[in-house]
N, C-alpha and C. Protein backbone atom coordinates (compact mmCIF):
# COMPACT_ATOMS: atom_id res chain seq x y z
N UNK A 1 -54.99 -153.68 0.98
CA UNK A 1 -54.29 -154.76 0.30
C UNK A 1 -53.26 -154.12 -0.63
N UNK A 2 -52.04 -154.50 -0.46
CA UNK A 2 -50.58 -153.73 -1.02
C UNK A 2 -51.14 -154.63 -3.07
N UNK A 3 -50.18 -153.89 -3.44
CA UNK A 3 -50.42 -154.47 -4.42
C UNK A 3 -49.52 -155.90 -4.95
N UNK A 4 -48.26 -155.78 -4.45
CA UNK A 4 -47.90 -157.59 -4.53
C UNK A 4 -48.93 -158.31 -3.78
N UNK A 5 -49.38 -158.36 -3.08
CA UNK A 5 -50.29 -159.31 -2.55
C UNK A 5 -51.58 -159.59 -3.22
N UNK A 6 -51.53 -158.13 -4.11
CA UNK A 6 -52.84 -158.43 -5.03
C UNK A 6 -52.61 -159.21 -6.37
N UNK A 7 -51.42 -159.15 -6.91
CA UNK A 7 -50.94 -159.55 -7.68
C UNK A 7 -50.94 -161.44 -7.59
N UNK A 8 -49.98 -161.75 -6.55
CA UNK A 8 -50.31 -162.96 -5.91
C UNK A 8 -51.68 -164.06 -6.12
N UNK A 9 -52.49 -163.03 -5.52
CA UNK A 9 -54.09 -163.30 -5.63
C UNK A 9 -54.26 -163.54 -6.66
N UNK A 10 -54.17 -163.02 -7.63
CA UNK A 10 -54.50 -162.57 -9.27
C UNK A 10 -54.27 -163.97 -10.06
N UNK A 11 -52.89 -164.39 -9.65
CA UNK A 11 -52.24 -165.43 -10.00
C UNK A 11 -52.75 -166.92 -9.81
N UNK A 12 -53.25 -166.79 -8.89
CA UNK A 12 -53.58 -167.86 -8.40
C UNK A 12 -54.54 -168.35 -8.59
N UNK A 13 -55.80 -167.69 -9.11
CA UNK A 13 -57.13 -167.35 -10.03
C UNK A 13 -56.96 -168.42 -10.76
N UNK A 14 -57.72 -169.59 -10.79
CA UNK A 14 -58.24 -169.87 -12.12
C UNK A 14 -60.03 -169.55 -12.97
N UNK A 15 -60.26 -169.25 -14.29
CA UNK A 15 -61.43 -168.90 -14.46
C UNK A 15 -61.98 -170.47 -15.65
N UNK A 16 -63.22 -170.63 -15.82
CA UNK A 16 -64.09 -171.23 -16.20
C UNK A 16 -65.03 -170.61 -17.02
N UNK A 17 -65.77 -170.69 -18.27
CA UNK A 17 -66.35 -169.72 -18.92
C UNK A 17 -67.40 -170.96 -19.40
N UNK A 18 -68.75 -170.67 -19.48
CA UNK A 18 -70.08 -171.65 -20.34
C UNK A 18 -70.86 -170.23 -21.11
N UNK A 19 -71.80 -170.70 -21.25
CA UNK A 19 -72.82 -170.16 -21.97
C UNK A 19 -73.68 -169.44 -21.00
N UNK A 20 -73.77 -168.33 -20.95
CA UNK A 20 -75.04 -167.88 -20.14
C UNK A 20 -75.93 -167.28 -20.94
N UNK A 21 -77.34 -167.23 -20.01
CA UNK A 21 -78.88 -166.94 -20.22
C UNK A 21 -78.71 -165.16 -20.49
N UNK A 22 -79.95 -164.93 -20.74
CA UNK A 22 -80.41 -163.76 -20.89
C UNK A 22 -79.57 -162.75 -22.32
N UNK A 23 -79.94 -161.15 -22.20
CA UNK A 23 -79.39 -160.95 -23.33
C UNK A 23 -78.41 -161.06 -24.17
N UNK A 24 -78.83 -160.61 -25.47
CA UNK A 24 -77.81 -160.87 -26.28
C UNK A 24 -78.13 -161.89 -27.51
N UNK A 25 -79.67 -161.82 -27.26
CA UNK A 25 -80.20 -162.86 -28.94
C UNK A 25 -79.72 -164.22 -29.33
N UNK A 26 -79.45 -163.95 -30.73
CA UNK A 26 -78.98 -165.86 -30.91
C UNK A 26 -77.42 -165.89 -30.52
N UNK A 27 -76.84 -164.53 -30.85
CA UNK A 27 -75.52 -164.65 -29.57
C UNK A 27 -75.24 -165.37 -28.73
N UNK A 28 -76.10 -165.85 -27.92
CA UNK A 28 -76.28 -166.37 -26.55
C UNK A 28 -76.38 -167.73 -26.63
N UNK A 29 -76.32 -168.44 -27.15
CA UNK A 29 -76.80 -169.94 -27.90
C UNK A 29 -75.19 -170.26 -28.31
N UNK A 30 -74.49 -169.39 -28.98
CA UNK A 30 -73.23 -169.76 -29.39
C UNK A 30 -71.82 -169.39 -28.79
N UNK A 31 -71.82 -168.01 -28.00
CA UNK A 31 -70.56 -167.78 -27.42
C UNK A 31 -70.51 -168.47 -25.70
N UNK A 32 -69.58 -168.40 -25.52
CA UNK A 32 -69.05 -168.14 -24.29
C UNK A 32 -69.15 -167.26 -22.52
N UNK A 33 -70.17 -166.51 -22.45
CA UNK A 33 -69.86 -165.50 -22.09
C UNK A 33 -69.72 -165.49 -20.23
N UNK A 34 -69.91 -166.29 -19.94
CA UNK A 34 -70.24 -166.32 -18.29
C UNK A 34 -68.90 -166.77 -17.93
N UNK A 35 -68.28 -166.09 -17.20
CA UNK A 35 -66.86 -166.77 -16.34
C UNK A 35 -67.63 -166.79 -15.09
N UNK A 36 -66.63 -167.91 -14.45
CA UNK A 36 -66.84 -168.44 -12.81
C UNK A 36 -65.29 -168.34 -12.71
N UNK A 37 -64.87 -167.81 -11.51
CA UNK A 37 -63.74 -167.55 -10.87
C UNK A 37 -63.78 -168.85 -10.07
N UNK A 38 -62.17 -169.24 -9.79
CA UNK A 38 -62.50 -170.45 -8.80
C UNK A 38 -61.31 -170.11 -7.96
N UNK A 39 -61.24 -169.69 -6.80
CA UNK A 39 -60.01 -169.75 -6.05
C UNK A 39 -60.03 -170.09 -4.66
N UNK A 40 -58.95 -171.55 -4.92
CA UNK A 40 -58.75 -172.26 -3.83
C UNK A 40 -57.94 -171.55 -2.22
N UNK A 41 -59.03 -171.32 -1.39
CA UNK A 41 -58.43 -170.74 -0.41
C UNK A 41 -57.11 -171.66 0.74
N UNK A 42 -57.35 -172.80 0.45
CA UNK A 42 -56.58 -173.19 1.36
C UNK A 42 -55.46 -173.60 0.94
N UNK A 43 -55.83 -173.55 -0.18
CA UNK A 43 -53.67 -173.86 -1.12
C UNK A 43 -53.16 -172.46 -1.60
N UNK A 44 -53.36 -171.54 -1.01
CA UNK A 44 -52.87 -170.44 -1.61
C UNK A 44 -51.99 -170.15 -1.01
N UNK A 45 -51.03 -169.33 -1.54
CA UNK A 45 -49.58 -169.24 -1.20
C UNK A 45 -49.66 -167.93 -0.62
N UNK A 46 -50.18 -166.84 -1.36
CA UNK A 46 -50.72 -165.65 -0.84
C UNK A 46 -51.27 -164.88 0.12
N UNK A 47 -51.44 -165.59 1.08
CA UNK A 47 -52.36 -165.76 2.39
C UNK A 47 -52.20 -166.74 3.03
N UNK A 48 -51.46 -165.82 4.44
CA UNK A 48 -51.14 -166.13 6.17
C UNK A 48 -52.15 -167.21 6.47
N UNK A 49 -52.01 -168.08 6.95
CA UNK A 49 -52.43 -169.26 7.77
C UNK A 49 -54.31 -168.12 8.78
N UNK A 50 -53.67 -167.27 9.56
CA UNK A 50 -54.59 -166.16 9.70
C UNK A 50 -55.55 -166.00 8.83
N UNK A 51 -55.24 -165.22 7.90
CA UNK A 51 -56.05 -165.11 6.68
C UNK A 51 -57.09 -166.10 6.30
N UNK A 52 -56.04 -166.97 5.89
CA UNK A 52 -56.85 -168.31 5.51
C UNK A 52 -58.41 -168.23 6.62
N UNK A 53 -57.86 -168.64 7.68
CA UNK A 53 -58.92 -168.79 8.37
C UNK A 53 -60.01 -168.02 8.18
N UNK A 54 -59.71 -166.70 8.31
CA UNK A 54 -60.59 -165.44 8.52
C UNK A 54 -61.38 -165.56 6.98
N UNK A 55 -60.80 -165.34 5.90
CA UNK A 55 -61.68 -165.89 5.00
C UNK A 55 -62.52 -167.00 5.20
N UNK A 56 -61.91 -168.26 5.77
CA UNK A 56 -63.07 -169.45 5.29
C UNK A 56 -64.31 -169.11 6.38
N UNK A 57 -63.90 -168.56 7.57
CA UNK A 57 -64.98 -168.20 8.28
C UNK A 57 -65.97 -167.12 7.64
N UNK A 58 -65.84 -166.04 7.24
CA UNK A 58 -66.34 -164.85 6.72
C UNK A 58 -67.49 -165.36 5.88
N UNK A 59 -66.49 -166.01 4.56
CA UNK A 59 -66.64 -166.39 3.32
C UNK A 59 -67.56 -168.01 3.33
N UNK A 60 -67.48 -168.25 4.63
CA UNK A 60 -68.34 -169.92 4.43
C UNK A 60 -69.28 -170.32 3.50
N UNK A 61 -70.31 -169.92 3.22
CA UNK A 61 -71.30 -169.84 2.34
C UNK A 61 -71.03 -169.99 1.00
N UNK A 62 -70.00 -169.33 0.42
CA UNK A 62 -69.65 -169.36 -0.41
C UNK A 62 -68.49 -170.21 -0.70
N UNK A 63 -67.97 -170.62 0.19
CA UNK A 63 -66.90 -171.58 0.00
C UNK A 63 -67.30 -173.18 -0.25
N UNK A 64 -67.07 -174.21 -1.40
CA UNK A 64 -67.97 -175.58 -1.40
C UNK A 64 -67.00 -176.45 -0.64
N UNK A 65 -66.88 -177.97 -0.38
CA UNK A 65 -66.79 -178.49 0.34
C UNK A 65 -64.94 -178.65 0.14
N UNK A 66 -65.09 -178.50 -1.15
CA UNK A 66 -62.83 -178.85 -1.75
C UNK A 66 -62.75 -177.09 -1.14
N UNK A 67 -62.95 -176.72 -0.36
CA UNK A 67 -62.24 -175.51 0.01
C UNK A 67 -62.11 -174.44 -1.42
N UNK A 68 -63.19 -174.46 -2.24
CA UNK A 68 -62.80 -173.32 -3.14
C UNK A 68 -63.95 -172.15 -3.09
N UNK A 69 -63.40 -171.12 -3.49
CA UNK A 69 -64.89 -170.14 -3.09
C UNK A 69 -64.74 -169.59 -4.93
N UNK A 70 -65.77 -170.04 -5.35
CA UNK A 70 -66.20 -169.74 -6.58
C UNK A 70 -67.46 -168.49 -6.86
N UNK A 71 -67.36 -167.45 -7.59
CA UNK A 71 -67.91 -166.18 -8.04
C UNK A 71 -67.79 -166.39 -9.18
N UNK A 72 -69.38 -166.38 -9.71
CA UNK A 72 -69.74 -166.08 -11.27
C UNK A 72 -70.19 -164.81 -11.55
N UNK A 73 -70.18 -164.69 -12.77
CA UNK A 73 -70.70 -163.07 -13.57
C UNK A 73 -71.12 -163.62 -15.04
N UNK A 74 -72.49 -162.99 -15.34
CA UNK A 74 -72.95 -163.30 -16.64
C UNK A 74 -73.43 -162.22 -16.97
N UNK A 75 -73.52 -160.82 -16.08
CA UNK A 75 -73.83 -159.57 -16.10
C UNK A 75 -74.02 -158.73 -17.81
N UNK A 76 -72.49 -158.74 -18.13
CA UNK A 76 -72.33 -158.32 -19.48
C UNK A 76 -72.36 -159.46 -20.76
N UNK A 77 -72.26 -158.65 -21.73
CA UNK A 77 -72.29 -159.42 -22.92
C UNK A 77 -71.27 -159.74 -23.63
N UNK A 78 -70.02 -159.56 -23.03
CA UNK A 78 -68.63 -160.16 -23.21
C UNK A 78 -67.76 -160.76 -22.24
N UNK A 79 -67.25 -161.64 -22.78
CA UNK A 79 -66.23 -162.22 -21.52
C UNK A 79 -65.33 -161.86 -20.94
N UNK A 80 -64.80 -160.76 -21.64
CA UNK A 80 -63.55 -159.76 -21.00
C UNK A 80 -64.32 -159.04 -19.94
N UNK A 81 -65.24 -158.50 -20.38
CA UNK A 81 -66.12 -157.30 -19.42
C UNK A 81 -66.70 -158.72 -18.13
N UNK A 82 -67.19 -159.79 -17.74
CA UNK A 82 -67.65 -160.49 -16.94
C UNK A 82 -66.71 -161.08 -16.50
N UNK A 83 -64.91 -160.98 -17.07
CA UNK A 83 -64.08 -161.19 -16.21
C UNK A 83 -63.52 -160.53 -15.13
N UNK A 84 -63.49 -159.13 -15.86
CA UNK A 84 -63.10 -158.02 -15.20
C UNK A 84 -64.22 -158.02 -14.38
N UNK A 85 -65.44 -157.77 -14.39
CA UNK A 85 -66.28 -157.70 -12.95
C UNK A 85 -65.92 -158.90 -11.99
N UNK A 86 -65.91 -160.31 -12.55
CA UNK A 86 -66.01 -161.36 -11.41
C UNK A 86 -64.16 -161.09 -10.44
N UNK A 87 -63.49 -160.27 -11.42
CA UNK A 87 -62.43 -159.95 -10.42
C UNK A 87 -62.49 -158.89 -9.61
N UNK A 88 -63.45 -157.71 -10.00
CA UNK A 88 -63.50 -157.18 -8.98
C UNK A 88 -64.50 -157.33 -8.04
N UNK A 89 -65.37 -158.33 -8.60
CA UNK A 89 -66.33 -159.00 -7.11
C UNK A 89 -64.92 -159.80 -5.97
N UNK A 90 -64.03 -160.68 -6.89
CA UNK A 90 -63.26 -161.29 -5.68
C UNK A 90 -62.47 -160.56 -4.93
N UNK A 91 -61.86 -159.09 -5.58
CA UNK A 91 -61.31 -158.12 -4.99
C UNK A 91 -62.14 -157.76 -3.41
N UNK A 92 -62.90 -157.64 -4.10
CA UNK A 92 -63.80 -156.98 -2.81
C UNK A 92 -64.17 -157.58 -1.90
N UNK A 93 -64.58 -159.07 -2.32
CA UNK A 93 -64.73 -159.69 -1.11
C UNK A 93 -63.91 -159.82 -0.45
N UNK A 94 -62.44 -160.51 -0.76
CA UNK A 94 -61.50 -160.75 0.33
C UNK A 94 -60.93 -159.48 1.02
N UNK A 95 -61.35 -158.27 0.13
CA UNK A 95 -60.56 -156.83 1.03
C UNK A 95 -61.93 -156.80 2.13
N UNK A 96 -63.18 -157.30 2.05
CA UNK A 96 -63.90 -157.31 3.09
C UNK A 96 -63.96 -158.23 4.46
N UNK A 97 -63.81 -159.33 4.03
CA UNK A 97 -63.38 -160.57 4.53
C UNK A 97 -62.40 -160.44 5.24
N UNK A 98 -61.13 -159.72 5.03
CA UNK A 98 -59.97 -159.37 6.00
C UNK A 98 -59.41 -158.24 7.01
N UNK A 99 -61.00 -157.47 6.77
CA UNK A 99 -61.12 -156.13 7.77
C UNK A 99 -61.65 -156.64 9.47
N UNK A 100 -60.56 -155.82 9.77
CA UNK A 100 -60.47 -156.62 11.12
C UNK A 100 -62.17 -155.94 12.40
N UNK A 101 -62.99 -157.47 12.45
CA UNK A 101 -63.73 -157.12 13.39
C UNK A 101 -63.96 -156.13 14.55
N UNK A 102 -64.91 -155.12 14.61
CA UNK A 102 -65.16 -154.15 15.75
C UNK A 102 -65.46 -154.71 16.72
N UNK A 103 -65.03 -154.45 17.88
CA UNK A 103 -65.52 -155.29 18.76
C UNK A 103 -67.10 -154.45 19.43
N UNK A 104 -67.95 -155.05 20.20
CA UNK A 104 -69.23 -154.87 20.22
C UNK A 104 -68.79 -154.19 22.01
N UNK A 105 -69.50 -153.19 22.14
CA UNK A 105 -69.56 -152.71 23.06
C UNK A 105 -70.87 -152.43 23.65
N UNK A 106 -70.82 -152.89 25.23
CA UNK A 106 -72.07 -153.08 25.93
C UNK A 106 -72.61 -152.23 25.85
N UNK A 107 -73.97 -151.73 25.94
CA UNK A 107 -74.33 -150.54 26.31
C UNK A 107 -75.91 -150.67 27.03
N UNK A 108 -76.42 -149.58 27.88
CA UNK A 108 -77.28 -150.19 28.95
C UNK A 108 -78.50 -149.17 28.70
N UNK A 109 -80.04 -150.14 28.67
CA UNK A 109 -81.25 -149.28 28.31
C UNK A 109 -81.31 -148.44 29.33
N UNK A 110 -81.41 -146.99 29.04
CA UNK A 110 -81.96 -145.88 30.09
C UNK A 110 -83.16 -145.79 30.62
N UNK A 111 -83.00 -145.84 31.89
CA UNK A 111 -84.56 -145.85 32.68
C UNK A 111 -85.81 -145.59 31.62
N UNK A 112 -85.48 -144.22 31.39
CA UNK A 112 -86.56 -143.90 30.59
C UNK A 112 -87.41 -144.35 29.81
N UNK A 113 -86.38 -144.99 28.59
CA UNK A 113 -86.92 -145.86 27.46
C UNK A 113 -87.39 -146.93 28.44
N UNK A 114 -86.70 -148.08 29.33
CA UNK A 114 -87.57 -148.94 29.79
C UNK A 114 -88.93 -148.60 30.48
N UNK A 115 -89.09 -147.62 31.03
CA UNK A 115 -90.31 -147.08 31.51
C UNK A 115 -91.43 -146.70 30.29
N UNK A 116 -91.12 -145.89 29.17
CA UNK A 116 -91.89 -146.11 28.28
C UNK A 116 -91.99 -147.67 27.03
N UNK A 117 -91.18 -148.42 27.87
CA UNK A 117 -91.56 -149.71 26.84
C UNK A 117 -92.52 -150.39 27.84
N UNK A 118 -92.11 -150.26 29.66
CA UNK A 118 -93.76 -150.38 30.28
C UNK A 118 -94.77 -150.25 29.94
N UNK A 119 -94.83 -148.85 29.67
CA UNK A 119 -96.05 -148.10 29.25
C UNK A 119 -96.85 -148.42 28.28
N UNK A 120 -96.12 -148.54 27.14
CA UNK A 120 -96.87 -149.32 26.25
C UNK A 120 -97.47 -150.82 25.89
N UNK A 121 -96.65 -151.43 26.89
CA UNK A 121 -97.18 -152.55 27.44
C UNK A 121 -98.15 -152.43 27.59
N UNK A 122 -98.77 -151.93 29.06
CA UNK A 122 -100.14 -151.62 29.86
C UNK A 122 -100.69 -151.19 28.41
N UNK A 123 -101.04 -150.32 27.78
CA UNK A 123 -101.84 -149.45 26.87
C UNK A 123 -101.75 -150.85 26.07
N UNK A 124 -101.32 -151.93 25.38
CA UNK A 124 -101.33 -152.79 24.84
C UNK A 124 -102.27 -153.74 25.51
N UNK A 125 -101.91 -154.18 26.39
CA UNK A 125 -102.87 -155.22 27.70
C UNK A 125 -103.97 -154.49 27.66
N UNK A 126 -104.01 -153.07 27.86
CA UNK A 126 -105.74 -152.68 28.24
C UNK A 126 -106.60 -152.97 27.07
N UNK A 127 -105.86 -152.83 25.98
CA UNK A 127 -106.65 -152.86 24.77
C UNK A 127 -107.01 -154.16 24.39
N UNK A 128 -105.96 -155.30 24.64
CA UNK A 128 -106.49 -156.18 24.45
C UNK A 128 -107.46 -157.15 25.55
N UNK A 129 -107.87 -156.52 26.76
CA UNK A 129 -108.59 -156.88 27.82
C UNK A 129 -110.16 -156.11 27.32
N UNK A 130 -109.81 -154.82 27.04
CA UNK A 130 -111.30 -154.43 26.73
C UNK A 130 -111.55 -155.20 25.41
N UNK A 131 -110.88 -155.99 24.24
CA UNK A 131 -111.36 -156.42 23.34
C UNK A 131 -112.12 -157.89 23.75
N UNK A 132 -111.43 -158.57 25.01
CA UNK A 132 -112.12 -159.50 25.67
C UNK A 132 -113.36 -159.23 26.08
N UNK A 133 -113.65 -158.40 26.83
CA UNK A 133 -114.60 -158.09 27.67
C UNK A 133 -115.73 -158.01 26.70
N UNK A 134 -115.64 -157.35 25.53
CA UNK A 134 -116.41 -156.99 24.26
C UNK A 134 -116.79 -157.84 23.75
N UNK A 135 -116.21 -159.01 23.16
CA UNK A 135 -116.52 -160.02 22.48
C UNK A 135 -117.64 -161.47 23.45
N UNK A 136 -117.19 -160.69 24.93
CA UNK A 136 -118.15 -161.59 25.80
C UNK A 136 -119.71 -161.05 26.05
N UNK A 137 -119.45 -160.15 25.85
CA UNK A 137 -120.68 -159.24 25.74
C UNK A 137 -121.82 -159.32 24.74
N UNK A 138 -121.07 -159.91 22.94
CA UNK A 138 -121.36 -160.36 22.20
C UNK A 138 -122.80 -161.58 22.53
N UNK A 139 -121.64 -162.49 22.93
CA UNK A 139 -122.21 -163.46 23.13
C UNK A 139 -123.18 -164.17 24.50
């Protein structure tokens, strides 16, 4: 990802900040500290029609129903520091999200291995035939 395009991205960011849990004492009761990133994938100016797609597919899960894919951070105990992470969580996702699929290549079990996945079959079946035989014996 060039860096105008990251820039772009950047821009287009809006953030959200509440109160989050955990440390940080009576701190935590009164500041701010949790940002949620909210960026709307399908109005972005920044990203090819392509793109678009390839994100909302990738990214589905995380994307809610208005097309926005929202990432929170409550990690640290300041809001600068949980901004800067929730941007480089979105960094990362979309530089992941836009790496172009490997394609899957066939490949075929060798005699061998199928002959010893036989094998252990039978040695499986015998064992559980003599556990039959045993339990009739029982009774």
């Amino acid at each position: 990802m060039n860096a105008e395009k990251k820039k772009q991205l950047l821009d287009e960011l809006t953030f959200q900040t509440s109160r989050s849990g955990g440390k940080g004492g009576q701190n935590v009761n009164k500041t701010e500290t949790k940002v949620e990133l909210i960026f709307s994938v399908s109005d972005s100016n920044a990203l090819s029609d392509p793109e678009k797609e390839l994100i909302q597919r990738k990214l589905k899960n995380r994307i809610n129903d208005s097309g926005e894919l929202k990432i929170c951070s409550s990690q640290h105990r300041t809001q600068g520091m949980n901004k800067q992470h929730v941007i480089d969580k979105f960094l990362d996702k979309i530089k992941l999200a836009l790496l172009p699929e490997k394609k899957r290549v066939a490949t075929v079990i060798p005699a061998a291995v199928k002959e010893l996945i036989r094998r252990n079959k039978k040695v499986v079946s015998e064992k559980k035939a003599w556990r039959k035989q045993r339990t009739r014996d029982f009774l």
